[in-house]
PDB file of N, CA and C in Angstrom:
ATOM      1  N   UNK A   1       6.278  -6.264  -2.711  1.00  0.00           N
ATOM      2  CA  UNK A   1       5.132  -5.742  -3.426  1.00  0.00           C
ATOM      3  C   UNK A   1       5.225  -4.224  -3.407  1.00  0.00           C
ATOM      4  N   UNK A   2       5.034  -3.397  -4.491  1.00  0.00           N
ATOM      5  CA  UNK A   2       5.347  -2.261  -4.678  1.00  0.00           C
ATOM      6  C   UNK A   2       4.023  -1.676  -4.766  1.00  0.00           C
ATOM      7  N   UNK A   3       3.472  -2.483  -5.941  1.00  0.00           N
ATOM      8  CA  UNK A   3       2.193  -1.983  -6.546  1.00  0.00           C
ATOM      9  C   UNK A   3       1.320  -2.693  -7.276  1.00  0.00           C
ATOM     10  N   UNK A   4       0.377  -3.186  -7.659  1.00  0.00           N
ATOM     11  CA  UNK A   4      -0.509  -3.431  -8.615  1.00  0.00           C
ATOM     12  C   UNK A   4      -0.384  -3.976  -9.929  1.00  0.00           C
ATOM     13  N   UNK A   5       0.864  -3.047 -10.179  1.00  0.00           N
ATOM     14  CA  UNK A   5       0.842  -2.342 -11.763  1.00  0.00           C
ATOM     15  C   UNK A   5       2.869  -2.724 -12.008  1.00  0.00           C
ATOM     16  N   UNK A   6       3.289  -3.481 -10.923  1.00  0.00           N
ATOM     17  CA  UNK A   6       4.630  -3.670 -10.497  1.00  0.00           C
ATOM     18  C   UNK A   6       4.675  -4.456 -10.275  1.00  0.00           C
ATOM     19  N   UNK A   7       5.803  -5.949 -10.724  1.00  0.00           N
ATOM     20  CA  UNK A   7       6.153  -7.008 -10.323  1.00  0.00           C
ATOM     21  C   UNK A   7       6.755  -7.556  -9.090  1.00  0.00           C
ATOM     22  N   UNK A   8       5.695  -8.629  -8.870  1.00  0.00           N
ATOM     23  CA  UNK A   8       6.719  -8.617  -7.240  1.00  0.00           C
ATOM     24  C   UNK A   8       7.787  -9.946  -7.211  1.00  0.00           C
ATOM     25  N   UNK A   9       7.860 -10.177  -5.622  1.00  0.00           N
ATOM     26  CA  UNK A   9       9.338 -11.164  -5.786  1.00  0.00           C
ATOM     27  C   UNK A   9       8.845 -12.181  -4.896  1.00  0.00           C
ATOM     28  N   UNK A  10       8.920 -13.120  -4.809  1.00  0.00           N
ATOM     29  CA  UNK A  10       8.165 -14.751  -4.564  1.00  0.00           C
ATOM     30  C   UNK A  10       9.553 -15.443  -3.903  1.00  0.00           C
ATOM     31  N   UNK A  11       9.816 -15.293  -2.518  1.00  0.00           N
ATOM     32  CA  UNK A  11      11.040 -15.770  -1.787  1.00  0.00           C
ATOM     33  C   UNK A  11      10.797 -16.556  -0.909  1.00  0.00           C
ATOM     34  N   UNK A  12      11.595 -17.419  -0.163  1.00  0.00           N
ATOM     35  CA  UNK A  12      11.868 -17.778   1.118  1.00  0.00           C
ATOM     36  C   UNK A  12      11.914 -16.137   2.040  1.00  0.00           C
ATOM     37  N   UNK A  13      10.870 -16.899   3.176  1.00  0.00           N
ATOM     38  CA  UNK A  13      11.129 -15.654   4.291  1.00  0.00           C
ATOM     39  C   UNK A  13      12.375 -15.213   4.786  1.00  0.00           C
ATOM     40  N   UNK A  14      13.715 -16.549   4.969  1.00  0.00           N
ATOM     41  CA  UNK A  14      14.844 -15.766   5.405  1.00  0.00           C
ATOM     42  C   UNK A  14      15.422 -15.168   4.257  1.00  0.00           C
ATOM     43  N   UNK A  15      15.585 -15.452   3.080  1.00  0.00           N
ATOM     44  CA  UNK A  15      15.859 -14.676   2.045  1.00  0.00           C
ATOM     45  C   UNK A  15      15.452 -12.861   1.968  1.00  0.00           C
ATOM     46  N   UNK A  16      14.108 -12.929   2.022  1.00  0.00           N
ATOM     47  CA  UNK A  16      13.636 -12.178   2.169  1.00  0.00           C
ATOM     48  C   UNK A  16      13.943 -11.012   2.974  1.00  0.00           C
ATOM     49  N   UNK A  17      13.712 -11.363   4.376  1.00  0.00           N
ATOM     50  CA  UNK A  17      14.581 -11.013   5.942  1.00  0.00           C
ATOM     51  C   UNK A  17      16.315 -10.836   5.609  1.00  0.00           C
ATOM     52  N   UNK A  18      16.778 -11.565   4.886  1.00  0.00           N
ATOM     53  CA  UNK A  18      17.791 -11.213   5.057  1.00  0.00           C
ATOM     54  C   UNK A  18      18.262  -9.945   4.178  1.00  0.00           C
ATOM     55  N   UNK A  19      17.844  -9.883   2.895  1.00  0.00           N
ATOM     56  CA  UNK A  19      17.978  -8.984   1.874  1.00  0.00           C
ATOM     57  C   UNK A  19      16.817  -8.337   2.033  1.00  0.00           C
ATOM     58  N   UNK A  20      16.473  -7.735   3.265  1.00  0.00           N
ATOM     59  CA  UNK A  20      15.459  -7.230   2.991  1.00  0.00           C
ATOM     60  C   UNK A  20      15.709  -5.582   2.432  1.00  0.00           C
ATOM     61  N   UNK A  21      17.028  -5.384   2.110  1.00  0.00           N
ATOM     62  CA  UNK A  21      17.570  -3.431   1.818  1.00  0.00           C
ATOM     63  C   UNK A  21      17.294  -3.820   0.461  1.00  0.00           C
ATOM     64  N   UNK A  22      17.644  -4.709  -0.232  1.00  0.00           N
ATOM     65  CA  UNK A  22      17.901  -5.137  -1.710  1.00  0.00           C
ATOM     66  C   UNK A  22      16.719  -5.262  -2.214  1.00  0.00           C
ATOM     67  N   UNK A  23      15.146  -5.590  -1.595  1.00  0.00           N
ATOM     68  CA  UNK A  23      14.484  -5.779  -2.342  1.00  0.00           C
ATOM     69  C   UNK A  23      13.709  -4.566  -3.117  1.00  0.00           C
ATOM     70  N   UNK A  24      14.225  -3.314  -2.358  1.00  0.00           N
ATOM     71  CA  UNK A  24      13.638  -2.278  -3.077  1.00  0.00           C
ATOM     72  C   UNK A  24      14.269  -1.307  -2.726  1.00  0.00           C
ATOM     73  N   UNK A  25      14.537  -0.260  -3.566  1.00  0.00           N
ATOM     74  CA  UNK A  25      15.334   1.199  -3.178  1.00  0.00           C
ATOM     75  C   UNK A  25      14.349   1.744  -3.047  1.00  0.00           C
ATOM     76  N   UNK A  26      12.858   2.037  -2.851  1.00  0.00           N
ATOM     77  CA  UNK A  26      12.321   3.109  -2.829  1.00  0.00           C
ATOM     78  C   UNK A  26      11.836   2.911  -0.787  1.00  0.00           C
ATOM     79  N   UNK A  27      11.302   4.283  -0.708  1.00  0.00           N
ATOM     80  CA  UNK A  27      11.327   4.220   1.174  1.00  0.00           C
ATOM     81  C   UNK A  27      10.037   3.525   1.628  1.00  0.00           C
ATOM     82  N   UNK A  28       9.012   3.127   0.705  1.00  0.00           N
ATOM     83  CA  UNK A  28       7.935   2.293   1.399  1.00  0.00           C
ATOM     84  C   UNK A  28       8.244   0.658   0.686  1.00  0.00           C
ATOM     85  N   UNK A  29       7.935   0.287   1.817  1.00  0.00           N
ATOM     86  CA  UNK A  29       8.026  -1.508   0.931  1.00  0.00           C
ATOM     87  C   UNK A  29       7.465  -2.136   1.560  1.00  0.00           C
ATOM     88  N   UNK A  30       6.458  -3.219   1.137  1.00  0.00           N
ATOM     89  CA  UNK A  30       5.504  -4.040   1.416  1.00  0.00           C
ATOM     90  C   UNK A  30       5.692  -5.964   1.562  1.00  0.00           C
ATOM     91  N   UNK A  31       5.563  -6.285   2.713  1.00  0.00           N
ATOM     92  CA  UNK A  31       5.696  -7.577   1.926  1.00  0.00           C
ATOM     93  C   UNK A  31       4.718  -8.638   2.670  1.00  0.00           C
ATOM     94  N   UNK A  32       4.315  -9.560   2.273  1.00  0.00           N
ATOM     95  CA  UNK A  32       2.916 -10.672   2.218  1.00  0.00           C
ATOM     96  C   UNK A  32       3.856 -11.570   2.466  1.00  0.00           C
ATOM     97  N   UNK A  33       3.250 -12.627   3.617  1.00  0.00           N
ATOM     98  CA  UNK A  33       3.655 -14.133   3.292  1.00  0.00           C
ATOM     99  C   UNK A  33       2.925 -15.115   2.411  1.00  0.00           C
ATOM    100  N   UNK A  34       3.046 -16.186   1.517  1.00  0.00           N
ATOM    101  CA  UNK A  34       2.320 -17.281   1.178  1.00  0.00           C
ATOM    102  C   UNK A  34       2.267 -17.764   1.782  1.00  0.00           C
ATOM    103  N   UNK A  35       1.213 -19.357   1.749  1.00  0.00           N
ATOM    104  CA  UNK A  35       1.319 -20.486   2.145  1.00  0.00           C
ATOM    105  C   UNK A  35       1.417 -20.931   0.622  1.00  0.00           C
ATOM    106  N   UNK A  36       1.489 -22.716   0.759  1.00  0.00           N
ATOM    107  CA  UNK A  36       1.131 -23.602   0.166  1.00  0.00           C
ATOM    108  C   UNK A  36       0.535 -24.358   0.259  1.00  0.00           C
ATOM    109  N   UNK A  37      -0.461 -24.262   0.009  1.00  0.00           N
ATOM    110  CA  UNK A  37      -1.848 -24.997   0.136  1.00  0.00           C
ATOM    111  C   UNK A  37      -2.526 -26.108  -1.235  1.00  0.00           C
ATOM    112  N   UNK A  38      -1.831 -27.527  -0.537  1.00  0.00           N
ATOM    113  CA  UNK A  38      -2.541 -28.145  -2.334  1.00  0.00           C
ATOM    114  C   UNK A  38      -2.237 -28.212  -3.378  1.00  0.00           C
ATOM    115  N   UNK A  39      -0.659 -27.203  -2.837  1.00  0.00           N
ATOM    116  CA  UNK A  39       0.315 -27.114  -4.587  1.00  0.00           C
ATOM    117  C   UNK A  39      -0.435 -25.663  -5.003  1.00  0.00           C
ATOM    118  N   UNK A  40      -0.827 -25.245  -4.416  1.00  0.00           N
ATOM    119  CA  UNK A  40      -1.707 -23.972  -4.423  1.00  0.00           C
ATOM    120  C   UNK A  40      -1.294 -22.749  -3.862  1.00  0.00           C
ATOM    121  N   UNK A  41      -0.125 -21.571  -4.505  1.00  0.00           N
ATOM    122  CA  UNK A  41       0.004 -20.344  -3.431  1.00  0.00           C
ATOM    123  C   UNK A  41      -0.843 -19.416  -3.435  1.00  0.00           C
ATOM    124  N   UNK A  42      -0.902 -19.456  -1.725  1.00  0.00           N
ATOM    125  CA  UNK A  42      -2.356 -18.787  -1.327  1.00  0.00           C
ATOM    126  C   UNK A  42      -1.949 -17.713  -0.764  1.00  0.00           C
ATOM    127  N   UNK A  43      -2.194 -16.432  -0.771  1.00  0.00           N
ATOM    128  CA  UNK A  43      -1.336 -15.421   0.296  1.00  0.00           C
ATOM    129  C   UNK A  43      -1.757 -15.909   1.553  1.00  0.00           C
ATOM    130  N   UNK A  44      -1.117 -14.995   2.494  1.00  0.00           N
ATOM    131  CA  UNK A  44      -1.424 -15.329   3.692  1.00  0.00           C
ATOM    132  C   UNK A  44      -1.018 -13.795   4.504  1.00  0.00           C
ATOM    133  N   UNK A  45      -2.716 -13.164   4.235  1.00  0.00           N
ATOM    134  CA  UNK A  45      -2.489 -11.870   4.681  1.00  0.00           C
ATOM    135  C   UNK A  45      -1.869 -11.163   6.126  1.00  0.00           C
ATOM    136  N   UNK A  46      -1.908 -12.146   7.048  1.00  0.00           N
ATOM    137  CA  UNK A  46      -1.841 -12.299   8.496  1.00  0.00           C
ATOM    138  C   UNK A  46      -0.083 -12.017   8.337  1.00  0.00           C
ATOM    139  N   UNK A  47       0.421 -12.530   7.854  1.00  0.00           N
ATOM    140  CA  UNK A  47       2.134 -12.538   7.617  1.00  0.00           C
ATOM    141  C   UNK A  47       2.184 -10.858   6.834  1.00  0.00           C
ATOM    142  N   UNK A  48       2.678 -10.207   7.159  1.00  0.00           N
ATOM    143  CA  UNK A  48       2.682  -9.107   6.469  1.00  0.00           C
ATOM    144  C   UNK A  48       3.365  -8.151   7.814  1.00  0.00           C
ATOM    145  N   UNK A  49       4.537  -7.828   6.633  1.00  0.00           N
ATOM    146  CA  UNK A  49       6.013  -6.691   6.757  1.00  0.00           C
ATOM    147  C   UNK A  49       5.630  -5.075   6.531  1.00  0.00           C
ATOM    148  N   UNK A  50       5.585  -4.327   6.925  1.00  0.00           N
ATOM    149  CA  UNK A  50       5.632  -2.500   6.202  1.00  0.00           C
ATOM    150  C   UNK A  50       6.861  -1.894   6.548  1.00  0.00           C
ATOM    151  N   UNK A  51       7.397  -1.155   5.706  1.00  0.00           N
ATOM    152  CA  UNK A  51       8.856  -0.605   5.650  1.00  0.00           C
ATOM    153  C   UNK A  51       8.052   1.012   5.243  1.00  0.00           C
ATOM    154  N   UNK A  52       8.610   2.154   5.798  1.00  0.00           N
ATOM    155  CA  UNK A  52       7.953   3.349   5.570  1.00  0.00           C
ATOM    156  C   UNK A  52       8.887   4.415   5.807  1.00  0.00           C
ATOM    157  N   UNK A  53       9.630   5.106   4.525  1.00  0.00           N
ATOM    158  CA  UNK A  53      10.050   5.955   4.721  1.00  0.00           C
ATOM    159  C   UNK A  53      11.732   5.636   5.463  1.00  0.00           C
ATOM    160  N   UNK A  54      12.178   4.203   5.356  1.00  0.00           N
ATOM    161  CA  UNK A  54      13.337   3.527   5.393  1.00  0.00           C
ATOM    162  C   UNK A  54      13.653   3.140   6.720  1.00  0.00           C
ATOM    163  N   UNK A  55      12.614   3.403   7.727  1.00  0.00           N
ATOM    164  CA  UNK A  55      13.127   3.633   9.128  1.00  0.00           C
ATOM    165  C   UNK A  55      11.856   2.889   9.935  1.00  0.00           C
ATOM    166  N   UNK A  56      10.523   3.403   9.930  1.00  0.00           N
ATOM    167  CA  UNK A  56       9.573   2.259  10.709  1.00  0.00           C
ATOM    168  C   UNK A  56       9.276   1.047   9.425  1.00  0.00           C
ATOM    169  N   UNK A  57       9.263   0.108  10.715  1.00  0.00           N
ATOM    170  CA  UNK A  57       9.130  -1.383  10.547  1.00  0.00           C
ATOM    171  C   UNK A  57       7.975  -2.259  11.379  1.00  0.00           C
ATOM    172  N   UNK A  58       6.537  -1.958  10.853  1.00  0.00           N
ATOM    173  CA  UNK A  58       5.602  -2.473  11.281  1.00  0.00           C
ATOM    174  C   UNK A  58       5.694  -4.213  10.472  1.00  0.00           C
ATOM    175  N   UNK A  59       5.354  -4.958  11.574  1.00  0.00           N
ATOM    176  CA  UNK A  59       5.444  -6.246  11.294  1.00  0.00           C
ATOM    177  C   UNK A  59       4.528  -7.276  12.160  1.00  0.00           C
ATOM    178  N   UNK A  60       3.862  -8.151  11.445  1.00  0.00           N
ATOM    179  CA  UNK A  60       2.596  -8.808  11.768  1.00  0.00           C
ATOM    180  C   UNK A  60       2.875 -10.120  11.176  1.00  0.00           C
ATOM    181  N   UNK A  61       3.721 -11.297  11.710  1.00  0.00           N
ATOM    182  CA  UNK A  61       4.171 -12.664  11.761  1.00  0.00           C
ATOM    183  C   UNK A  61       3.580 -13.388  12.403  1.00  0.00           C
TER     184      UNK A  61
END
C-alpha cells in the first residue's frame, strides 16, 4: 500500500516477505494483512508491516 490514490498488491504473506524489496522502490512501504472471512476480504489491521526510509522495519504480526 503506497497510497489512497495508488494501487495496491493482494499476496500470500510469504510472497510478500519474501519479495518484500520488489514490492516497491520508493523508501516508505506499507503493508496490511487480510483475512477471509465468508468469502469476504476483510483487512486485518493488527497484521501490519512499516518499511521507512529502506532501513527501519516496524512490524506488528
Amino acid at each position: 500500500m503506497d497510497s489512497a490514490t495508488e494501487p495496491g498488491v493482494l499476496c500470500h504473506f510469504e510472497d510478500a516477505t519474501r519479495d518484500f524489496e520488489l514490492l516497491s522502490n520508493r523508501p516508505e512501504l506499507y503493508m496490511c494483512g487480510a483475512d477471509l472471512v465468508n468469502g469476504d476480504v476483510q483487512p486485518a489491521f493488527h497484521r501490519f508491516i512499516e518499511r521507512r526510509s529502506f532501513m527501519t522495519l516496524n512490524a506488528r504480526v
